[in-house]
C-alpha atoms as a PDB file:
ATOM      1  CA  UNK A   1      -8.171  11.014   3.018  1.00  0.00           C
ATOM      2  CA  UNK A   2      -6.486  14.041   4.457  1.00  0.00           C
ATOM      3  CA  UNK A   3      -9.930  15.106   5.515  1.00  0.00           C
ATOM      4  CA  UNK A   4     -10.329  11.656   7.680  1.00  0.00           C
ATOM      5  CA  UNK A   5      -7.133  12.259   9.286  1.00  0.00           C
ATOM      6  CA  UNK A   6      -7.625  15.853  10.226  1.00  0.00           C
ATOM      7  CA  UNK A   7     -10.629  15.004  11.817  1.00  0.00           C
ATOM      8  CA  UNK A   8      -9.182  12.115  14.017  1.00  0.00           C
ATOM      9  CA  UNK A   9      -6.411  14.238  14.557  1.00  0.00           C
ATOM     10  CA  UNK A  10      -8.578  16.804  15.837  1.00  0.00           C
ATOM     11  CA  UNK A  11     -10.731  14.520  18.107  1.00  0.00           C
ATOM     12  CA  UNK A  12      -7.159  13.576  19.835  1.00  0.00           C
ATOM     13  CA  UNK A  13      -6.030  17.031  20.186  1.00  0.00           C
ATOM     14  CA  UNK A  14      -2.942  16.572  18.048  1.00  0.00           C
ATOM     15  CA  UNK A  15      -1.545  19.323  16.701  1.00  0.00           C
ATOM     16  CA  UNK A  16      -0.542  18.402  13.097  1.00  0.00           C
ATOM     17  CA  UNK A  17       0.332  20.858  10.349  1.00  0.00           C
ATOM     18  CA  UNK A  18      -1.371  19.091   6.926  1.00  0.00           C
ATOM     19  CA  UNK A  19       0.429  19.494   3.192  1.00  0.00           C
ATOM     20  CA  UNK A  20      -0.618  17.901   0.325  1.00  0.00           C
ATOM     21  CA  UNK A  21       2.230  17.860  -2.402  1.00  0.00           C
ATOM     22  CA  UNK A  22       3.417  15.221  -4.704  1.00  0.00           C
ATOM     23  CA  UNK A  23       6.187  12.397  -3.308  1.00  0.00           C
ATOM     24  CA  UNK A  24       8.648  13.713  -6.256  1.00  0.00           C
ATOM     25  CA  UNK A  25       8.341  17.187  -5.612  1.00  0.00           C
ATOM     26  CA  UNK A  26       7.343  17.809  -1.825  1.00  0.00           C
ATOM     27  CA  UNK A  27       7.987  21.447  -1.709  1.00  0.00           C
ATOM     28  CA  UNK A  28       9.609  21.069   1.989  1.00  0.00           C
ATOM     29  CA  UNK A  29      13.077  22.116   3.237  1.00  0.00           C
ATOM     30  CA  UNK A  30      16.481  20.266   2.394  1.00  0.00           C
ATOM     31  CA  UNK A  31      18.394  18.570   4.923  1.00  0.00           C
ATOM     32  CA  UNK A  32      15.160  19.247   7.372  1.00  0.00           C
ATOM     33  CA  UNK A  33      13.653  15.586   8.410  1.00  0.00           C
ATOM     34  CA  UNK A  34      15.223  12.570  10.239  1.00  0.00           C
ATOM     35  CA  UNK A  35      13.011   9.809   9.001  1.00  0.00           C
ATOM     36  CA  UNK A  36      10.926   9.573   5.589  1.00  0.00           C
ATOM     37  CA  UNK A  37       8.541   6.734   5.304  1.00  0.00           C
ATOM     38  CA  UNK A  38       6.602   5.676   2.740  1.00  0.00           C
ATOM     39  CA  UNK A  39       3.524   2.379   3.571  1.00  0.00           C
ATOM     40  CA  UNK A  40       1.830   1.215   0.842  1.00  0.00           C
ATOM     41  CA  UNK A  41       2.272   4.079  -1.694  1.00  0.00           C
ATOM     42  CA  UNK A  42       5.675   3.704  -3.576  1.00  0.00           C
ATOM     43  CA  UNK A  43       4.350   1.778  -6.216  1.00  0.00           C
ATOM     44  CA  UNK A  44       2.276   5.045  -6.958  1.00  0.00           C
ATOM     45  CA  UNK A  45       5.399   7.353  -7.245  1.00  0.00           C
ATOM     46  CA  UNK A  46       7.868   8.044 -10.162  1.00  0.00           C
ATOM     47  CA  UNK A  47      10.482   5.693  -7.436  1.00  0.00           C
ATOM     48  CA  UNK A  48      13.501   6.658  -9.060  1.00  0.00           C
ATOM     49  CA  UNK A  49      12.593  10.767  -8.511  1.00  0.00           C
ATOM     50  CA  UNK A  50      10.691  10.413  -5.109  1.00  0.00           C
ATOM     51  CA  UNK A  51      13.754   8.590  -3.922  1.00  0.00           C
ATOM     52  CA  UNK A  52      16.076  11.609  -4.812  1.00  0.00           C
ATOM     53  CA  UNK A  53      13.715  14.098  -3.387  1.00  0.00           C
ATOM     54  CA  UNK A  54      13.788  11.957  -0.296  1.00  0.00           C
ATOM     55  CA  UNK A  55      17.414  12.112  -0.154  1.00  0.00           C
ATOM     56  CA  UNK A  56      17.321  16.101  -0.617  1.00  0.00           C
ATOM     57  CA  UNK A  57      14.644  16.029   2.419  1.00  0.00           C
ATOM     58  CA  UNK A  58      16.882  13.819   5.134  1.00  0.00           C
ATOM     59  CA  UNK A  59      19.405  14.869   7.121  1.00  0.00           C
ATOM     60  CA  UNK A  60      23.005  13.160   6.592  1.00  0.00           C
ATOM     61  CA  UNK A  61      22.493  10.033   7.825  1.00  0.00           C
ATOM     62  CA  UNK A  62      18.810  10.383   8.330  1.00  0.00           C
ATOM     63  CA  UNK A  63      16.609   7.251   7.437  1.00  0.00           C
ATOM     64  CA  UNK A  64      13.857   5.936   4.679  1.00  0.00           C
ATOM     65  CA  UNK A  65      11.713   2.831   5.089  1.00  0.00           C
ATOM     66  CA  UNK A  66       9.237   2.299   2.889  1.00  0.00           C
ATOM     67  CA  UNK A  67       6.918  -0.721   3.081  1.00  0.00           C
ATOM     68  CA  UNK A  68       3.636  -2.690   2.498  1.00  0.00           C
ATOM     69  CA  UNK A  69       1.187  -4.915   3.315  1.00  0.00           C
ATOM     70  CA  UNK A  70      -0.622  -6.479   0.730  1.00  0.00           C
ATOM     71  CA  UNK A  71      -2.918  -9.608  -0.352  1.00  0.00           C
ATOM     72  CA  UNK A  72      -1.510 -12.796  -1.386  1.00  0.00           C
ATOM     73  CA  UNK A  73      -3.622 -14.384  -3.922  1.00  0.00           C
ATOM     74  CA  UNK A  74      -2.617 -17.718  -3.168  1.00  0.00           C
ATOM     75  CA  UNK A  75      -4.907 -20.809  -4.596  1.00  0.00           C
ATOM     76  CA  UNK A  76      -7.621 -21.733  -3.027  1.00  0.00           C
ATOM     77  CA  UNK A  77      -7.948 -18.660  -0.645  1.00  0.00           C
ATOM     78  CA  UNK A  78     -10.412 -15.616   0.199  1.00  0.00           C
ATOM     79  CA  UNK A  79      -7.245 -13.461  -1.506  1.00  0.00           C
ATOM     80  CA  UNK A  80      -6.753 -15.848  -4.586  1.00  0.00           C
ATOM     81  CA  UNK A  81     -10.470 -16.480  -5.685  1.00  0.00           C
ATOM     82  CA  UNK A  82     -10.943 -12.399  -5.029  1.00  0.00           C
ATOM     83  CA  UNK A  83      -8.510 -11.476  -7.404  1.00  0.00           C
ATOM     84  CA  UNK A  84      -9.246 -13.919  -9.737  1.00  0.00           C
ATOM     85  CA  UNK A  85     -13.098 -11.938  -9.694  1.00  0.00           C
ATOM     86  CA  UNK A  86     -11.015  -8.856  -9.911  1.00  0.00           C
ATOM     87  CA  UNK A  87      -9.308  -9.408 -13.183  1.00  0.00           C
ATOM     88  CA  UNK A  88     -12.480 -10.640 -14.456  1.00  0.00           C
ATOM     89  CA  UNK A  89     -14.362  -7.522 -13.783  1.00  0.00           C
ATOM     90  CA  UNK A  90     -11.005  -5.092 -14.796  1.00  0.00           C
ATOM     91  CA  UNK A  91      -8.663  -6.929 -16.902  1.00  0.00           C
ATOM     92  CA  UNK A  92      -6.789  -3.559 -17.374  1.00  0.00           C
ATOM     93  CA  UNK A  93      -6.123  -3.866 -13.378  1.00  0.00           C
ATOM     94  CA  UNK A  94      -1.843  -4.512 -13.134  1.00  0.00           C
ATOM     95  CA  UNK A  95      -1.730  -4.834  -9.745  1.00  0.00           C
ATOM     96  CA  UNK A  96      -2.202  -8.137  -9.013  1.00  0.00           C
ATOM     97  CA  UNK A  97       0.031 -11.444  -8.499  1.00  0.00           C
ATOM     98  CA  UNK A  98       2.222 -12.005  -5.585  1.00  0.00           C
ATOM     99  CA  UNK A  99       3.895  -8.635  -5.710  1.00  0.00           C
ATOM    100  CA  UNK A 100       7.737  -7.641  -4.423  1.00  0.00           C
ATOM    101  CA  UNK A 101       8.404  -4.566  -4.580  1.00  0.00           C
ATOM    102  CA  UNK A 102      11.207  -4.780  -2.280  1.00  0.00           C
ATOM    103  CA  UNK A 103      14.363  -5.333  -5.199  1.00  0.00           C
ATOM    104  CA  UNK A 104      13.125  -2.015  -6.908  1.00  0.00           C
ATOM    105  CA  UNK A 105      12.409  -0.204  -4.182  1.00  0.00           C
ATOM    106  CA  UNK A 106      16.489  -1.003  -3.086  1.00  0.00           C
ATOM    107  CA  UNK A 107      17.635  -0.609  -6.969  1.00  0.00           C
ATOM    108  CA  UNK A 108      15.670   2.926  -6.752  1.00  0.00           C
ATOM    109  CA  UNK A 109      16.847   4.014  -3.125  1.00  0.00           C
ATOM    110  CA  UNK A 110      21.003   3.230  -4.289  1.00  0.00           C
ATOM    111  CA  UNK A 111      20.526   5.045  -7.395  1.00  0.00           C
ATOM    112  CA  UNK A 112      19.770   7.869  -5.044  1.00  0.00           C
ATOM    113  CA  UNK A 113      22.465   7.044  -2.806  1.00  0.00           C
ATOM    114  CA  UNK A 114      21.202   5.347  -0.170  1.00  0.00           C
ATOM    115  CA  UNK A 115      22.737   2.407   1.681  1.00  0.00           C
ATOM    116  CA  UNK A 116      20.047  -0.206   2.160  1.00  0.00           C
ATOM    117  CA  UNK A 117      20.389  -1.144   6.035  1.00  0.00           C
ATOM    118  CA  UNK A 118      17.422  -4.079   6.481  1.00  0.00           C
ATOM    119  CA  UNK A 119      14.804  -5.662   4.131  1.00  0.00           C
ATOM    120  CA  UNK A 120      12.413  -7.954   5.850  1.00  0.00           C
ATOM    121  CA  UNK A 121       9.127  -9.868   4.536  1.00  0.00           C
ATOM    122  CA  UNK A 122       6.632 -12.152   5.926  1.00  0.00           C
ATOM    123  CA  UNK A 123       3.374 -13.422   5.624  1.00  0.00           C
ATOM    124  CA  UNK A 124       0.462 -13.694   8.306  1.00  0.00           C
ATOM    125  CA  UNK A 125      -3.093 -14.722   7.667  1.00  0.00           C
ATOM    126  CA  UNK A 126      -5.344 -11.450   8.395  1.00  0.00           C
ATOM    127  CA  UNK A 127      -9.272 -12.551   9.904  1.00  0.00           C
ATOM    128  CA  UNK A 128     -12.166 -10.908   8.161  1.00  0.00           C
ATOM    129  CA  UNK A 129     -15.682 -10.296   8.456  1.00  0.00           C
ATOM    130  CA  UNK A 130     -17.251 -10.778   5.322  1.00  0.00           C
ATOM    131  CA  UNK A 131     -18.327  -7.449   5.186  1.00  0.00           C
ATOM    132  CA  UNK A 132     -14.650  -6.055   6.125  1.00  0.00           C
ATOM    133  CA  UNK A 133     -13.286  -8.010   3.622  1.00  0.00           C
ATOM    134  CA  UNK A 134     -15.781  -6.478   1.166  1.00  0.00           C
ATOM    135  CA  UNK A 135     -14.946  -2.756   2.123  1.00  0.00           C
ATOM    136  CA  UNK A 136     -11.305  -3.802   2.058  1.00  0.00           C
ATOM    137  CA  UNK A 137     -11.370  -4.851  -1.557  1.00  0.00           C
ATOM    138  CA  UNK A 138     -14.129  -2.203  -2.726  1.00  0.00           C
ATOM    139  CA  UNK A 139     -11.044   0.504  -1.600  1.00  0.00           C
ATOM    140  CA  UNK A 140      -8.652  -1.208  -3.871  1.00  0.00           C
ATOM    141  CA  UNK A 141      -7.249   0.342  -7.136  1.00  0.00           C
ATOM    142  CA  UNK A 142      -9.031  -2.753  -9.056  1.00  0.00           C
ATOM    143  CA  UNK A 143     -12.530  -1.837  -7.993  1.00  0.00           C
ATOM    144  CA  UNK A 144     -11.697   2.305  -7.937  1.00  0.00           C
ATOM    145  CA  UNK A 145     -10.787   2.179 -11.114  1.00  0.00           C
ATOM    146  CA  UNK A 146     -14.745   0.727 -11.850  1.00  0.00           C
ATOM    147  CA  UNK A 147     -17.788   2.601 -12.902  1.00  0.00           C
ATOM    148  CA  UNK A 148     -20.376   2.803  -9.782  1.00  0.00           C
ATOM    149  CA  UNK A 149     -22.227   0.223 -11.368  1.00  0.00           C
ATOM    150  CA  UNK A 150     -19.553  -2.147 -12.500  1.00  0.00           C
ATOM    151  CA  UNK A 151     -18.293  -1.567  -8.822  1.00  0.00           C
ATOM    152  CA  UNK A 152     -21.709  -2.353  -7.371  1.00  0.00           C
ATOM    153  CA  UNK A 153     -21.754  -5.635  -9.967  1.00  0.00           C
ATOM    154  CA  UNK A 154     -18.585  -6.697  -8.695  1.00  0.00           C
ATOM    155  CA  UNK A 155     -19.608  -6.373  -4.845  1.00  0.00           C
ATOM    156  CA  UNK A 156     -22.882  -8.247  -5.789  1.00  0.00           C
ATOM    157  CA  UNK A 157     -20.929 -11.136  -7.056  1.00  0.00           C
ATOM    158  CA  UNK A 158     -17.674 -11.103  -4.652  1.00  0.00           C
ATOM    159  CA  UNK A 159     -20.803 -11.284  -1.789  1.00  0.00           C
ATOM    160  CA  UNK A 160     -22.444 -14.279  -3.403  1.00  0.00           C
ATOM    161  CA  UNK A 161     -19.052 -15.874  -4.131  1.00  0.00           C
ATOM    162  CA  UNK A 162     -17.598 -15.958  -0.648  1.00  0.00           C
ATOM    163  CA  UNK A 163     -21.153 -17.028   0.898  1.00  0.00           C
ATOM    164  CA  UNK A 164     -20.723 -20.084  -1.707  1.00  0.00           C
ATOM    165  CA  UNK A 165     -16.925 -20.464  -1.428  1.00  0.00           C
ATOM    166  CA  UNK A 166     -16.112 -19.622   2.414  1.00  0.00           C
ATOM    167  CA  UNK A 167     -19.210 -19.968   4.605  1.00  0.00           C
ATOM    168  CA  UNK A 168     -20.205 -18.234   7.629  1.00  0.00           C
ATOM    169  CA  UNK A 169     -18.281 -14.714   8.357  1.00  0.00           C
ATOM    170  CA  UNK A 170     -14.940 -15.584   9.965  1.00  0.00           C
ATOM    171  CA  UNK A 171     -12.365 -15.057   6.766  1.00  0.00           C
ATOM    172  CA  UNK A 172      -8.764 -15.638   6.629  1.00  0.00           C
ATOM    173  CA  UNK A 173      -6.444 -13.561   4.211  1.00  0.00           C
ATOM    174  CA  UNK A 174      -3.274 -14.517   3.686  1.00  0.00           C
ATOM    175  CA  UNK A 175      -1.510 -11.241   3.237  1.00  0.00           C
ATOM    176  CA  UNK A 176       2.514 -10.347   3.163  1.00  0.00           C
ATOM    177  CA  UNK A 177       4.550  -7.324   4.811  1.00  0.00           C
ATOM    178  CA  UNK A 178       7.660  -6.271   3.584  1.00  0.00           C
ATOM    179  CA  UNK A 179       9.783  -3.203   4.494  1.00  0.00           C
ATOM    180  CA  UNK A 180      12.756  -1.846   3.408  1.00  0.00           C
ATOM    181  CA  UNK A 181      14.964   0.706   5.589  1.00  0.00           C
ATOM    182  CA  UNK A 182      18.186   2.632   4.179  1.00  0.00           C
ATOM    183  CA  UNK A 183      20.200   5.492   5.197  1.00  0.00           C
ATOM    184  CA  UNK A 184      21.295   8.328   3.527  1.00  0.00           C
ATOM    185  CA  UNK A 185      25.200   9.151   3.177  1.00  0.00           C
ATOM    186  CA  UNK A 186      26.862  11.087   5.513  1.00  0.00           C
END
């Protein structure tokens, strides 16, 4: 990933300077940064100790928002009948269900200290090819987590499902965002 972005930040002439660390234990300067944010990784971290060592990173008063933007697998839909296919090809998979993240997220931020300024959500229904929505779900921690051939099964049948299910190659998604922003004390 880090490879992608240094590339497109070097066909737009940014200037970046690139560090791979872990969320818990960045390696950076205290009381250095303005504004941490965190989209559609916290569920990855240890929340409790990347929220302190976000605290150590801001400023007084400096800001965290941390958000997502994720699938709803509601009945009936492209999302719901795809992750139904999903926990039948990785029933270890945990990911799934209509996920909110947002009341741990805020229990893990005040534990650091933070005061939790907004928390928003809503839901919008995301158009797909076919094929995007393939490459979309083939990136996903359910299908990762697949051998190359169980991966390759899985594509197989999602492709013959939503030809069957949801003809023709205009998909809608229903997907939700949800952020959360707090401030640091001080």
């Amino acid at each position: 990933m880090l490879d992608a972005a240094r590339g497109l930040a070097a066909d737009a002439d940014l200037q970046i300077e690139w560090l791979e660390c872990s969320a818990e234990e960045t390696g950076l300067p205290s009381e250095s940064y303005d504004v941490v944010t965190a989209a559609q990784c916290w569920h990855w971290f240890d929340g409790e100790v990347a929220a302190s060592e976000v605290r150590r990173l801001l400023v007084k008063g400096g800001r965290v928002g941390v958000c997502g933007f994720d699938w709803l697998p509601l009945p009936d839909t492209v999302s719901g009948v795809t992750e139904a296919l999903i926990q039948a090809h990785n029933p270890s998979w945990t990911l799934g269900g209509v996920r909110d993240p947002g009341p741990e997220v805020r229990r893990q931020l005040g534990g650091a200290g933070f005061v939790v300024m907004e928390t928003f959500t809503f839901d919008v229904d995301v158009p797909y090819t076919a094929d995007s929505w393939r490459r979309r779900i083939g990136a996903s921690a359910g299908i990762l987590d697949l051998s190359a051939e169980a991966a390759t099964a899985f594509d197989v049948q999602l492709a013959d499902f939503l030809a069957e299910r949801f003809p023709g190659d205009h998909l809608i998604a229903p997907h939700r965002v949800w952020a959360l922003v707090a401030q640091s004390p001080g």
